[in-house]
Structure formats: C-alpha cells, structure tokens
C-alpha atoms as a PDB file:
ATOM      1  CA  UNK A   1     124.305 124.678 265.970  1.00  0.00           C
ATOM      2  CA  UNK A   2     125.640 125.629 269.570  1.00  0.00           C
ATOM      3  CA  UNK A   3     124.673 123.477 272.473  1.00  0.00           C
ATOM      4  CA  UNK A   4     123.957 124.823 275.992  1.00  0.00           C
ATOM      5  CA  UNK A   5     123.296 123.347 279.015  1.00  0.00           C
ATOM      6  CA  UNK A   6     121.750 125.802 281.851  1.00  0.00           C
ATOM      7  CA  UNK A   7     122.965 125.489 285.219  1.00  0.00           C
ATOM      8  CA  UNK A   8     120.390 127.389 288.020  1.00  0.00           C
ATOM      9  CA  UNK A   9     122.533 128.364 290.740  1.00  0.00           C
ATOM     10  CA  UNK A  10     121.749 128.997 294.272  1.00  0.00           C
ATOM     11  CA  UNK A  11     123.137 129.565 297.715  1.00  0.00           C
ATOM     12  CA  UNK A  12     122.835 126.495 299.996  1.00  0.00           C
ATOM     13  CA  UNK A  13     121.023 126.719 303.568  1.00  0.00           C
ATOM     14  CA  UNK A  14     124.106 124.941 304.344  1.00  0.00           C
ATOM     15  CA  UNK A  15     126.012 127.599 303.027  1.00  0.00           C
ATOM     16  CA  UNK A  16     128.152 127.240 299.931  1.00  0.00           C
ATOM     17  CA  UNK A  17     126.292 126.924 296.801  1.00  0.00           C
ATOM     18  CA  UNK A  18     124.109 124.207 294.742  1.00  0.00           C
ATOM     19  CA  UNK A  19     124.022 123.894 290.675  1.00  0.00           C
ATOM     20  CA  UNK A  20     120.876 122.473 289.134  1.00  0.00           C
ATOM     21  CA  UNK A  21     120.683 121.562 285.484  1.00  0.00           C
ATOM     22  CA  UNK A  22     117.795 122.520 283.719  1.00  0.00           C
ATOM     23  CA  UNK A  23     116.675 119.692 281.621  1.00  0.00           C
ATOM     24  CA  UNK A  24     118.995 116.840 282.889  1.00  0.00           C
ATOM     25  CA  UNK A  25     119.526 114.653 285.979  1.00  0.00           C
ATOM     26  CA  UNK A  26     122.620 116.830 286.577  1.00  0.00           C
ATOM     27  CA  UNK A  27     123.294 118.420 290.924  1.00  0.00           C
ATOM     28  CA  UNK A  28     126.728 119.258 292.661  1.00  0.00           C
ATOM     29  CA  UNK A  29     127.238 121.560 295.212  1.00  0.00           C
ATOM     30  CA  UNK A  30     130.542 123.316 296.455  1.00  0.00           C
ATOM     31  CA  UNK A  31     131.437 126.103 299.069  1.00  0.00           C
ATOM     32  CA  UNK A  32     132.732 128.582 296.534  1.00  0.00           C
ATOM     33  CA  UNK A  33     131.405 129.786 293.391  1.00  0.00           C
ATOM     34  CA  UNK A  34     134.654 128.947 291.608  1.00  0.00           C
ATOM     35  CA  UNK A  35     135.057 125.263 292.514  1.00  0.00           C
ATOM     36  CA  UNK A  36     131.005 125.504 292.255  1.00  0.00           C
ATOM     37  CA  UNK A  37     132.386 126.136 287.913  1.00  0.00           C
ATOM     38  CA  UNK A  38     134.972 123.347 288.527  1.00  0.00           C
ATOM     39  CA  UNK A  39     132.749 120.973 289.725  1.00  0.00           C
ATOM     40  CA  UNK A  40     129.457 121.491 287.296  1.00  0.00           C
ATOM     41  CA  UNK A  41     132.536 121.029 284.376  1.00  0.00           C
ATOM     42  CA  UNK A  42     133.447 117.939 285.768  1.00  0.00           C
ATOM     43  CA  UNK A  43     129.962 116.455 285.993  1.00  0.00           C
ATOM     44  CA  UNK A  44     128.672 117.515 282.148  1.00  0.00           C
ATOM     45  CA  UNK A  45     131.911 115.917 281.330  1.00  0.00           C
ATOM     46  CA  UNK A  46     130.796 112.533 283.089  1.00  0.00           C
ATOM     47  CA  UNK A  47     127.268 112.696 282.044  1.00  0.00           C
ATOM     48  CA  UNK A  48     127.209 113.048 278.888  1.00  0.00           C
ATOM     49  CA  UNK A  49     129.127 111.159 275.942  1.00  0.00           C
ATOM     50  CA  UNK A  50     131.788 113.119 274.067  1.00  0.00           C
ATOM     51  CA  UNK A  51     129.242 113.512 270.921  1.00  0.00           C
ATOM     52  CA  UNK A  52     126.603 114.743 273.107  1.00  0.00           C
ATOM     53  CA  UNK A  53     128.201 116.863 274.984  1.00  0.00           C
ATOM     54  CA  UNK A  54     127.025 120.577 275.124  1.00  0.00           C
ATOM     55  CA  UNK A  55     129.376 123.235 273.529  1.00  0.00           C
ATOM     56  CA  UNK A  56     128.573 125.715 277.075  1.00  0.00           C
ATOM     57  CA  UNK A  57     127.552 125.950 280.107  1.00  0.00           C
ATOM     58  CA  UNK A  58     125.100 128.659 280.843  1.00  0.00           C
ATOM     59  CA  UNK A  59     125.306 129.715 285.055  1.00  0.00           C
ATOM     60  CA  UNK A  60     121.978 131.509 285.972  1.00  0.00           C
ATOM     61  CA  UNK A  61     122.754 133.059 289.606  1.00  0.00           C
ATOM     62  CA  UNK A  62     120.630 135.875 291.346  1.00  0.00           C
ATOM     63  CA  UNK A  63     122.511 138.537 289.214  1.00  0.00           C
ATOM     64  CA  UNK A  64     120.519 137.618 286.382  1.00  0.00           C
ATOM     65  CA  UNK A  65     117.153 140.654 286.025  1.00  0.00           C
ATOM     66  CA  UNK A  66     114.117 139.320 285.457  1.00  0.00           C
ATOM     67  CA  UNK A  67     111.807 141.950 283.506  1.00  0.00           C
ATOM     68  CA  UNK A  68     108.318 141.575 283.601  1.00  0.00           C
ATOM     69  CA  UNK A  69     106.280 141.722 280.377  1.00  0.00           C
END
C-alpha cells in the first residue's frame, strides 16, 4: 500500500510561499515554489524514520478545482 503525505500550499503575506502538512506537525516556507518542493523533501525526510516514511508527497496549491456536490 502507497503512502502519501499532503502538503496544503499557500502564498505567504510575506510573499514567497508556506507548506502545511495535513495530518503531521510538519511547516516550511520558501520564496519560490521550487525550493518550496526542496525544502518540504527535506523536512518529511527529517521527520519521519526511514520505515515510516511516506512513498509521496501530495502538493495541494490553488490550481487544484474544487466541485461542489
């Protein structure tokens, strides 16, 4: 069975961009989406142990559609 950890994504106030991880204690933030990848990477690697550690990472940004049911 895959694991997946999702990743909400947002532009900062500050401007750059924060990652929030849905589920776990998990928040970086970077100017660029690309180091924004870099650093979320980084950080699953350091929180969780090599057995638990998810198989993806899932990045929900504002490009996602949201369809009403």
């Amino acid at each position: 069975m895959e694991k997946e950890i999702i990743f909400i994504v947002e532009k900062s106030e500050e401007g750059g961009y924060e990652a929030r991880a849905l589920g776990h204690s998990i928040f970086t933030e970077a100017e660029t989406i690309g180091e924004l990848r870099d650093y979320v990477h980084d950080a699953v690697l350091c929180h969780f142990d090599e057995d638990d550690r998810p198989d993806t990472i899932r990045f929900c940004t504002d490009r996602d559609e949201i369809i009403p049911v």
